[in-house]
C-alpha atoms as a PDB file:
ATOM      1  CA  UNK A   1       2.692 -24.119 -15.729  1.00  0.00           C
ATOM      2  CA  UNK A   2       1.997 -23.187 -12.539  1.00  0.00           C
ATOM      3  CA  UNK A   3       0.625 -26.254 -10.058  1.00  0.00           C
ATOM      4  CA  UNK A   4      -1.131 -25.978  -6.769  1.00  0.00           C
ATOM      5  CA  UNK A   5      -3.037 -28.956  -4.817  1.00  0.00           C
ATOM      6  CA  UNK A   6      -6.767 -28.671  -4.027  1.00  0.00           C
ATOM      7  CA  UNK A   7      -5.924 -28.813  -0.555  1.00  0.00           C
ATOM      8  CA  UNK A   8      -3.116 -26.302  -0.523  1.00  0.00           C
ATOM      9  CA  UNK A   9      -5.726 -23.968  -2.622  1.00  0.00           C
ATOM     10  CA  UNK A  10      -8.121 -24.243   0.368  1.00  0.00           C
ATOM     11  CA  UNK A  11      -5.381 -23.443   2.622  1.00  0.00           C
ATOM     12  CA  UNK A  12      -4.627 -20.133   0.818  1.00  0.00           C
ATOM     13  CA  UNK A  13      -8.196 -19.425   0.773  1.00  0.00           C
ATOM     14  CA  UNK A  14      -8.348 -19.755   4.429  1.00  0.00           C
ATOM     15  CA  UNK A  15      -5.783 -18.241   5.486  1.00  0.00           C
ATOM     16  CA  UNK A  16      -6.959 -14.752   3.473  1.00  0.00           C
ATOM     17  CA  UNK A  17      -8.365 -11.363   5.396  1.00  0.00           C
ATOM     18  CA  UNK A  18     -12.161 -12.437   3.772  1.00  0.00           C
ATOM     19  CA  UNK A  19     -12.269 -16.218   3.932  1.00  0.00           C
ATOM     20  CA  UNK A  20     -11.304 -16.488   7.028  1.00  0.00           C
ATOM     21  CA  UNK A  21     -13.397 -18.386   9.216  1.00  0.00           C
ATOM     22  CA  UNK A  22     -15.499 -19.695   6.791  1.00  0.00           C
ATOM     23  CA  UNK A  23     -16.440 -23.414   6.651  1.00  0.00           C
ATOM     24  CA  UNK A  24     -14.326 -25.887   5.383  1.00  0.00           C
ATOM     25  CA  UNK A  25     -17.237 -27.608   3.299  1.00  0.00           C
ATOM     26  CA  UNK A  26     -17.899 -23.991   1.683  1.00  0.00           C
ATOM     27  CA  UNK A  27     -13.862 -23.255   0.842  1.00  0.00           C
ATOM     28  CA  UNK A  28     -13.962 -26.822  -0.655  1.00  0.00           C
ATOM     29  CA  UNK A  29     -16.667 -26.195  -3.011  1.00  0.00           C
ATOM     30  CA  UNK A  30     -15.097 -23.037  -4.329  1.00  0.00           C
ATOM     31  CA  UNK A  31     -11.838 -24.489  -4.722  1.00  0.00           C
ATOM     32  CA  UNK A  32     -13.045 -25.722  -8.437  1.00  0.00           C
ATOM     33  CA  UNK A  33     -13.668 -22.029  -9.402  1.00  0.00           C
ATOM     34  CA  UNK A  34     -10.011 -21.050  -8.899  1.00  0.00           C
ATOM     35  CA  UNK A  35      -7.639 -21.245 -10.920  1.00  0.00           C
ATOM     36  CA  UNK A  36      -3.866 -20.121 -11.279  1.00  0.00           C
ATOM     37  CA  UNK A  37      -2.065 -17.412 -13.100  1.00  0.00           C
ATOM     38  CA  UNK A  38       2.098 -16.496 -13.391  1.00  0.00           C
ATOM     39  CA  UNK A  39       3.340 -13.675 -13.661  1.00  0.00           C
ATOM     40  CA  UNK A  40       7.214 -12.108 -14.611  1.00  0.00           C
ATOM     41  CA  UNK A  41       8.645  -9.646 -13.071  1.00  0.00           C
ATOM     42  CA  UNK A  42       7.444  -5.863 -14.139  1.00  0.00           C
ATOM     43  CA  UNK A  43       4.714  -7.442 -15.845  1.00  0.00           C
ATOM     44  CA  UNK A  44       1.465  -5.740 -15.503  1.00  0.00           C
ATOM     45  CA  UNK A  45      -1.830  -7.730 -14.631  1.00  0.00           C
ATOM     46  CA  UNK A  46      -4.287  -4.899 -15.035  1.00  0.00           C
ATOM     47  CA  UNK A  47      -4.607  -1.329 -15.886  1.00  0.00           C
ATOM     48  CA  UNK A  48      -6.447   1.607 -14.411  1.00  0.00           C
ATOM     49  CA  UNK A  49      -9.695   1.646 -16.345  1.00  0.00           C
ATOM     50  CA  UNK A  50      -9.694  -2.272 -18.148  1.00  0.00           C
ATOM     51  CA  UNK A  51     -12.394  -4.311 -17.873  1.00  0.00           C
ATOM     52  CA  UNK A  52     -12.008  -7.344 -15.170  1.00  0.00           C
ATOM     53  CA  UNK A  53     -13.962  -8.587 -12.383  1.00  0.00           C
ATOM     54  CA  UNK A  54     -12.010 -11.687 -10.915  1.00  0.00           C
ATOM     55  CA  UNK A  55     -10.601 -11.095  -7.722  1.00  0.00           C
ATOM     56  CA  UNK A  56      -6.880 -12.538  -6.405  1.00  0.00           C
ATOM     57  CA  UNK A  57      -5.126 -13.958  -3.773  1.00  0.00           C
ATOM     58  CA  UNK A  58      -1.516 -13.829  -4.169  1.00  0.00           C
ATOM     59  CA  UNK A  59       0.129 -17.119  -3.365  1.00  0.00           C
ATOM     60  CA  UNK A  60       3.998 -15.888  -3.649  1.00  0.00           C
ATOM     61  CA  UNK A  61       5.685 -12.694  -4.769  1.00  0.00           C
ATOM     62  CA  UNK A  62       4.694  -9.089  -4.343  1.00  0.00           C
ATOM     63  CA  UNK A  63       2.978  -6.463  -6.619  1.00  0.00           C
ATOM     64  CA  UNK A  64       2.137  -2.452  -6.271  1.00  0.00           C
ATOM     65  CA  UNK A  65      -1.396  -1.042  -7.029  1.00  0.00           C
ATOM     66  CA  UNK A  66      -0.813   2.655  -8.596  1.00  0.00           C
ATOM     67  CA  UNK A  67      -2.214   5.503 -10.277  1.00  0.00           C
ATOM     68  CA  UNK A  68      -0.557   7.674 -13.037  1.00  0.00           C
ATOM     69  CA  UNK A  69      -1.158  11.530 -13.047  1.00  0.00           C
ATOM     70  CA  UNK A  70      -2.250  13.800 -15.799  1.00  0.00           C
ATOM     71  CA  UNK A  71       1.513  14.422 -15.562  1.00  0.00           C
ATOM     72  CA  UNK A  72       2.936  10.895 -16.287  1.00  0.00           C
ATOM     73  CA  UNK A  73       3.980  10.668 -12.679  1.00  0.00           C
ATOM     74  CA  UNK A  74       2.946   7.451 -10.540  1.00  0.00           C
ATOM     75  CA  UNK A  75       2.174   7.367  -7.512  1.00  0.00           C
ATOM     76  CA  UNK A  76       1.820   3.679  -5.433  1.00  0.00           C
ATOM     77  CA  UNK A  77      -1.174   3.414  -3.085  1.00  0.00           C
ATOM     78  CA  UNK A  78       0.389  -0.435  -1.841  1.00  0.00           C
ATOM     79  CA  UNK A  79       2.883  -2.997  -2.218  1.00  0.00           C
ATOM     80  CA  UNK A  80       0.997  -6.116  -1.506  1.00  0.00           C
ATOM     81  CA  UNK A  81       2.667  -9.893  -0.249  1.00  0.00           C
ATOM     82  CA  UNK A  82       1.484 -13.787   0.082  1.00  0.00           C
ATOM     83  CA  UNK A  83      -1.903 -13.845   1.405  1.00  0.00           C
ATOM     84  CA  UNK A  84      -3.325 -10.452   0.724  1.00  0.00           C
ATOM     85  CA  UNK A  85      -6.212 -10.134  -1.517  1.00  0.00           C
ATOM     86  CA  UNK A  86      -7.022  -7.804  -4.170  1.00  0.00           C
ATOM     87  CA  UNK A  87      -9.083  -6.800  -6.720  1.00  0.00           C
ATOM     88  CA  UNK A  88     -12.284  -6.587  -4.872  1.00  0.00           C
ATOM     89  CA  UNK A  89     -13.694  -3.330  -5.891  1.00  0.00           C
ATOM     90  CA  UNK A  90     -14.333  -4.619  -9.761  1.00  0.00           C
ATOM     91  CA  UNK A  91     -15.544  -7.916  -8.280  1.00  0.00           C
ATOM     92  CA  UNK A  92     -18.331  -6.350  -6.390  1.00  0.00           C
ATOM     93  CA  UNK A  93     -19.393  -3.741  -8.717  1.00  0.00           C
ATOM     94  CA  UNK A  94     -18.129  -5.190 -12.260  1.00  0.00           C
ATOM     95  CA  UNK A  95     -16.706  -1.624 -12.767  1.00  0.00           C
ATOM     96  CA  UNK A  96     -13.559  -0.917 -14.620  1.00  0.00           C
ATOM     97  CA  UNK A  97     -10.232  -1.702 -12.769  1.00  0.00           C
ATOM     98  CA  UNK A  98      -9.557   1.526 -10.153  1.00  0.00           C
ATOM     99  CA  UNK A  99      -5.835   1.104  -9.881  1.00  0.00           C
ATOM    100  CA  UNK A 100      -3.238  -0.514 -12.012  1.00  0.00           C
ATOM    101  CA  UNK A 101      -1.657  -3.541 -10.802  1.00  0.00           C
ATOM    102  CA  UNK A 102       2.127  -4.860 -12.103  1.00  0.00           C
ATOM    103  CA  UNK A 103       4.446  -7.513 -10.541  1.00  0.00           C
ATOM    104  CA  UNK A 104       7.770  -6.114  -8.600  1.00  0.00           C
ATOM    105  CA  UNK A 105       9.023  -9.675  -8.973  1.00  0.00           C
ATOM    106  CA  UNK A 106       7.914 -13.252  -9.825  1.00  0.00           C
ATOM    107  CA  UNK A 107       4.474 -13.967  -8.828  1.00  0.00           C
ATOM    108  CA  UNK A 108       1.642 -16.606  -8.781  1.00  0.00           C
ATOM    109  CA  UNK A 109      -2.117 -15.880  -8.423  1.00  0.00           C
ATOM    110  CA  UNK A 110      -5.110 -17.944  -7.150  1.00  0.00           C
ATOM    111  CA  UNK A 111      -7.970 -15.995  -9.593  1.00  0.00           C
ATOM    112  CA  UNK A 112     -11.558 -16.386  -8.219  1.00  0.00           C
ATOM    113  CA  UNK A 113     -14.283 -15.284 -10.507  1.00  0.00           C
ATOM    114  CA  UNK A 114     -16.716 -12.409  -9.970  1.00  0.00           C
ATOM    115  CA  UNK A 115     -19.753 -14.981 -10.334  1.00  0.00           C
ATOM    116  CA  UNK A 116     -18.267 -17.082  -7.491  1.00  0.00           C
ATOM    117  CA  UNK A 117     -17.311 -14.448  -5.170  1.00  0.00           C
ATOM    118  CA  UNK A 118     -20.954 -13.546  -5.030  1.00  0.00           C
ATOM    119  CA  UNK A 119     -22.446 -16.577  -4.605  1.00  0.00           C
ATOM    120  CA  UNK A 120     -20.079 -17.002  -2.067  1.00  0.00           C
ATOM    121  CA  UNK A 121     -20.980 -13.540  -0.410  1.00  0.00           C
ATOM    122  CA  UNK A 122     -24.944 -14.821  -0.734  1.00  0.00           C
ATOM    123  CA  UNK A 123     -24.445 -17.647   1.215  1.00  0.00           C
ATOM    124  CA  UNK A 124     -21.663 -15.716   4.048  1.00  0.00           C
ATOM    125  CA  UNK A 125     -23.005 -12.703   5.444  1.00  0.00           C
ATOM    126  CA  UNK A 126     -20.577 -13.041   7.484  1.00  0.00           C
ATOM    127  CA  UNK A 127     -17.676 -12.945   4.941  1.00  0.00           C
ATOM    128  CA  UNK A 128     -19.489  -9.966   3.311  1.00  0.00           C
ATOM    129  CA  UNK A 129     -19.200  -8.298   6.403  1.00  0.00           C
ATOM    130  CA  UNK A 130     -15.135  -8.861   6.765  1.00  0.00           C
ATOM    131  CA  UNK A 131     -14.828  -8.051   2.690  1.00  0.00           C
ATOM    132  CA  UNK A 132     -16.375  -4.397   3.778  1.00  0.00           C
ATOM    133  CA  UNK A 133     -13.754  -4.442   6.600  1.00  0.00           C
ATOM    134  CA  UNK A 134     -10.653  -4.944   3.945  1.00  0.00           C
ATOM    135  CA  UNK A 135     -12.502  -2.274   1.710  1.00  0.00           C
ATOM    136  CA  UNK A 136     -12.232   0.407   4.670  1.00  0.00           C
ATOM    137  CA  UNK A 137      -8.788  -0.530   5.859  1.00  0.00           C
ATOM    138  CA  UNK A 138      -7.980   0.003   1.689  1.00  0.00           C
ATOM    139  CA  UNK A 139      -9.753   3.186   2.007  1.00  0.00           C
ATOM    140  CA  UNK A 140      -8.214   4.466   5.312  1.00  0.00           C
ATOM    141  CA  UNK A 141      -4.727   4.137   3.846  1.00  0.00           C
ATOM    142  CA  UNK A 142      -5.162   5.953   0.475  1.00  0.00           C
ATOM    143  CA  UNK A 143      -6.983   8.832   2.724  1.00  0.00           C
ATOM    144  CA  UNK A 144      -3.312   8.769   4.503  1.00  0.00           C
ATOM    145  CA  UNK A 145      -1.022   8.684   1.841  1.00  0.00           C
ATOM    146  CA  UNK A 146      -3.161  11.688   0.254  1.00  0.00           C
ATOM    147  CA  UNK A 147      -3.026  13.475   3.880  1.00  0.00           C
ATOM    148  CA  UNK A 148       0.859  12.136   3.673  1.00  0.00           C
ATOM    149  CA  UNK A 149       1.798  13.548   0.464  1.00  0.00           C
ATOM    150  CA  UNK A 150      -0.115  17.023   1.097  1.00  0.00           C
ATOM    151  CA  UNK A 151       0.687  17.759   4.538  1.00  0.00           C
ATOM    152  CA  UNK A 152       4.120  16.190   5.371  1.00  0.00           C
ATOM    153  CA  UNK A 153       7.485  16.946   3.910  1.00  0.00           C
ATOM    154  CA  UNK A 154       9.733  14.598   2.180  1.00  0.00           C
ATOM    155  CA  UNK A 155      11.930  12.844   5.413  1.00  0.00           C
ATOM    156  CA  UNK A 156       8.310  11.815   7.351  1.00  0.00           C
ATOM    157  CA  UNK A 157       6.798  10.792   4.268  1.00  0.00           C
ATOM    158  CA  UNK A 158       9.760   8.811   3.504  1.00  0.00           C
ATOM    159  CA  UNK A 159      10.448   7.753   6.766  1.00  0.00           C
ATOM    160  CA  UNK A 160       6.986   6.502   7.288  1.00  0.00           C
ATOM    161  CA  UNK A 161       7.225   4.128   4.426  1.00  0.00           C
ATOM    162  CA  UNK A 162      10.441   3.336   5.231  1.00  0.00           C
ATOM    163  CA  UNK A 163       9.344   2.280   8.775  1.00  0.00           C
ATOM    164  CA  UNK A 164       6.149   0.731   7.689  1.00  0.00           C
ATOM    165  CA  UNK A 165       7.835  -0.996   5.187  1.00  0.00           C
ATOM    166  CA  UNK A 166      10.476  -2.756   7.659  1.00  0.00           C
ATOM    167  CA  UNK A 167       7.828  -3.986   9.171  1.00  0.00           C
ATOM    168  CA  UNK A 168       6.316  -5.631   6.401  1.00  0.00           C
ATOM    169  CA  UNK A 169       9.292  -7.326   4.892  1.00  0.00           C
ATOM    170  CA  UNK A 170      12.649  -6.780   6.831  1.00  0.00           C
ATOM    171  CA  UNK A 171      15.036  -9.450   8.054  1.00  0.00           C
ATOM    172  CA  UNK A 172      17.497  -8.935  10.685  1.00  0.00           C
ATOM    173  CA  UNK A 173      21.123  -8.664   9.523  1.00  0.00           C
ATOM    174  CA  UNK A 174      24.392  -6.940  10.375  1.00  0.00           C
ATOM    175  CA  UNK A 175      23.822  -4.119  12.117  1.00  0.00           C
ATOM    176  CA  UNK A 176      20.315  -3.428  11.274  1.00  0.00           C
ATOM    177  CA  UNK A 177      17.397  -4.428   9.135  1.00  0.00           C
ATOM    178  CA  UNK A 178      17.092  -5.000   5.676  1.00  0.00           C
ATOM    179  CA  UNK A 179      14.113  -3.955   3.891  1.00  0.00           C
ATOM    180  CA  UNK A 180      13.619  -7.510   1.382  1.00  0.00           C
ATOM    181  CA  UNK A 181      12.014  -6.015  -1.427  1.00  0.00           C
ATOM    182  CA  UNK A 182      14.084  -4.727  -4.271  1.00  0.00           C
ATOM    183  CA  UNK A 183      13.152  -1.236  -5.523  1.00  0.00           C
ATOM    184  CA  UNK A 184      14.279   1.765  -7.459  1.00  0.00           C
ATOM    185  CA  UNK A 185      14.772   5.203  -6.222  1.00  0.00           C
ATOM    186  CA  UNK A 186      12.082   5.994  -8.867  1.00  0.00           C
ATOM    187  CA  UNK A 187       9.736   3.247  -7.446  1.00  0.00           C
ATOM    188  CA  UNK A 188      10.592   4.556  -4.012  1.00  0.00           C
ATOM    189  CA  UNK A 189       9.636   8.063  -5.334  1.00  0.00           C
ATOM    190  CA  UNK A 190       6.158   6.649  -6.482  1.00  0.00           C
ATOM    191  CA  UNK A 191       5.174   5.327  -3.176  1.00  0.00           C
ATOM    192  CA  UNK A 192       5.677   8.819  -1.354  1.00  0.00           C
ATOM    193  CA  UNK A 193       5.078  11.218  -4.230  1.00  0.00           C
ATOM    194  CA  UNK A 194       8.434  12.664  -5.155  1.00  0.00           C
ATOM    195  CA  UNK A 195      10.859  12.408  -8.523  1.00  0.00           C
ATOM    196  CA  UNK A 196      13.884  10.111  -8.205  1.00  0.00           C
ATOM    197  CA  UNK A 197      16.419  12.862  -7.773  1.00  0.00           C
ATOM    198  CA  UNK A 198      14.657  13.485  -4.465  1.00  0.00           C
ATOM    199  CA  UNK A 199      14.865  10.173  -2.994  1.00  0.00           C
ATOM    200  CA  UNK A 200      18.676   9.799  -4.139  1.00  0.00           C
ATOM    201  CA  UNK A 201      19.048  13.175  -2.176  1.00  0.00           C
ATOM    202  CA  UNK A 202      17.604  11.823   1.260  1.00  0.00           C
ATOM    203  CA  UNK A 203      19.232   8.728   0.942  1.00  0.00           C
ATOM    204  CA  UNK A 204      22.510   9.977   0.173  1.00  0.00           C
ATOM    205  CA  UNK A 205      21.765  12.105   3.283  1.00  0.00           C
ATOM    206  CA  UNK A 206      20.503   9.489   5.500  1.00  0.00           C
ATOM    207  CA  UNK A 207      23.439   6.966   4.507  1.00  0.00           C
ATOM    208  CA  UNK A 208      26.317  10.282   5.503  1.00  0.00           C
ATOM    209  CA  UNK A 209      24.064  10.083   8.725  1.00  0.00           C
ATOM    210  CA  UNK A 210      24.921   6.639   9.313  1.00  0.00           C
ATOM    211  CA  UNK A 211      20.736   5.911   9.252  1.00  0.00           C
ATOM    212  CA  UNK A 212      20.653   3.540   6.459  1.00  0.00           C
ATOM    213  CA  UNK A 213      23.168   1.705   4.142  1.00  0.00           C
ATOM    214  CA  UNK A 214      21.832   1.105   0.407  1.00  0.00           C
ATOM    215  CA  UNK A 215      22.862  -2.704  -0.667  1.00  0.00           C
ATOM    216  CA  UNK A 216      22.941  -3.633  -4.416  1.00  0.00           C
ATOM    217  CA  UNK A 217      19.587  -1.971  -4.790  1.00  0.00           C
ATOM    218  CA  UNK A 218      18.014  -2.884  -1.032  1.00  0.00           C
ATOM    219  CA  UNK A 219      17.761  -0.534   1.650  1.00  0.00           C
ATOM    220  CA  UNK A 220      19.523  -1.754   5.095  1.00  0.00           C
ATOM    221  CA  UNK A 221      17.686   0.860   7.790  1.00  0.00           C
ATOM    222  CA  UNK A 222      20.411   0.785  10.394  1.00  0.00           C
ATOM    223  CA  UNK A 223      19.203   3.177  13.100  1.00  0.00           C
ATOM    224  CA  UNK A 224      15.313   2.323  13.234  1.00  0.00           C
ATOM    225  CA  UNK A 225      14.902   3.947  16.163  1.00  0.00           C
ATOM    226  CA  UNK A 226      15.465   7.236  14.721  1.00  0.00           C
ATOM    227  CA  UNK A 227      13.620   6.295  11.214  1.00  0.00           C
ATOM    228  CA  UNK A 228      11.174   5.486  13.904  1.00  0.00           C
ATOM    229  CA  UNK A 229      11.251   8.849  15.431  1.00  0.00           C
ATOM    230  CA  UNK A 230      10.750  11.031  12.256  1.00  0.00           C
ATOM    231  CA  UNK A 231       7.671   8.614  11.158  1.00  0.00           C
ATOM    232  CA  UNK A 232       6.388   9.534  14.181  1.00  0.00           C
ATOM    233  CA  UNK A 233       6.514  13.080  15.010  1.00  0.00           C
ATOM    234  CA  UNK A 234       4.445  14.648  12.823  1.00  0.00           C
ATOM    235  CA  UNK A 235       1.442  11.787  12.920  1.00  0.00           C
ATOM    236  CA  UNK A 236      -1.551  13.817  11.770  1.00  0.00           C
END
């Protein structure tokens, strides 16, 4: 079963986008609200239209929100890490889930309850305030991958995430960066709209190019100055 302390549950509280700042005394009380979930690999916590109103914080591991077509085709608004909080849309308005959520790899959740969040809202205008901040900057990046997907062609879309992506979760090693998160060429597809076939075209294109090397399943972005450079130039 999965085990956190008190104290290290008001630590991952505080260090979160919306409870940050907020009084120790007030964390500590909503500590005994929380509690933990696992989940495996692949394994999907919610889908698009179920009922649910708790809202997460994701204490290791990473997971993708996404949407599937009338065509059967996915397509990945996020990938989401330690820290981040989700879920918040169905907390405020008890509506059915907007987005499905799965695990990419092992992960465990801190699960706060709908009836808690707003109490805890009531009492923290404040924290209300920062929750509608994470709401926009969720907002402002869907409005770009849908600006992305219908205005860009396939190397700045890809290169985009690609770039953003380093960012997020590469670590240094020979000769370039490696991009730490596992993922398909069909999973890689999802997050910038295209089929699998696509990706393995650019890649294979990219890696003649000497731009990036593909590792057991990683990518290893070896010139990021010019992945850098095709994110870049066609900015809308």
């Amino acid at each position: 079963m999965p085990s956190l302390s008190k104290e290290e549950r008001q630590e991952l509280l505080a260090r979160s986008a919306i409870f940050d700042g907020v009084d120790g005394g007030i964390l500590k009380a909503l500590v005994p609200t929380t509690r933990l979930l696992e989940l495996r690999p692949n394994q999907e916590l919610f889908h698009r239209g179920d009922a649910g109103s708790d809202l997460y914080v994701i204490v290791h591991g990473r997971l993708k929100a996404l949407t599937t077509g009338p065509d059967g085709d996915d397509v990945v608004f996020s990938l989401m890490g330690p820290g981040e909080v989700f879920g918040e849309i169905a907390a405020l308005s008890g509506a059915p889930r907007s987005a499905t959520v799965s695990a990419l790899d092992a992960c465990e959740l801190l699960v706060l309850p709908r009836s808690a969040l707003l109490d805890f809202l009531r009492r923290d205008p404040e924290a209300a305030l920062r929750l509608l901040s994470v709401l926009a900057t969720r907002l402002r990046h869907v409005s770009e991958l849908l600006e992305d997907m219908h205005f860009l062609n396939l190397p700045f879309r890809l290169a985009k995430k690609l770039s953003s992506t380093a960012r997020a979760y590469g670590k240094p090693t020979e000769g370039g960066t490696r991009i730490n998160l596992r993922l398909s060429q069909e999973e890689w597809g999802d997050l910038v709209g295209t089929t699998r076939e696509s990706i393995n075209k650019q890649f294979r294109a990219w890696s003649s190019e000497g731009l990036i090397r593909l590792d057991r399943g990683y990518v290893v972005v070896l010139k990021a100055k010019e992945i850098d450079r095709l994110a870049s130039c066609c900015d809308l």
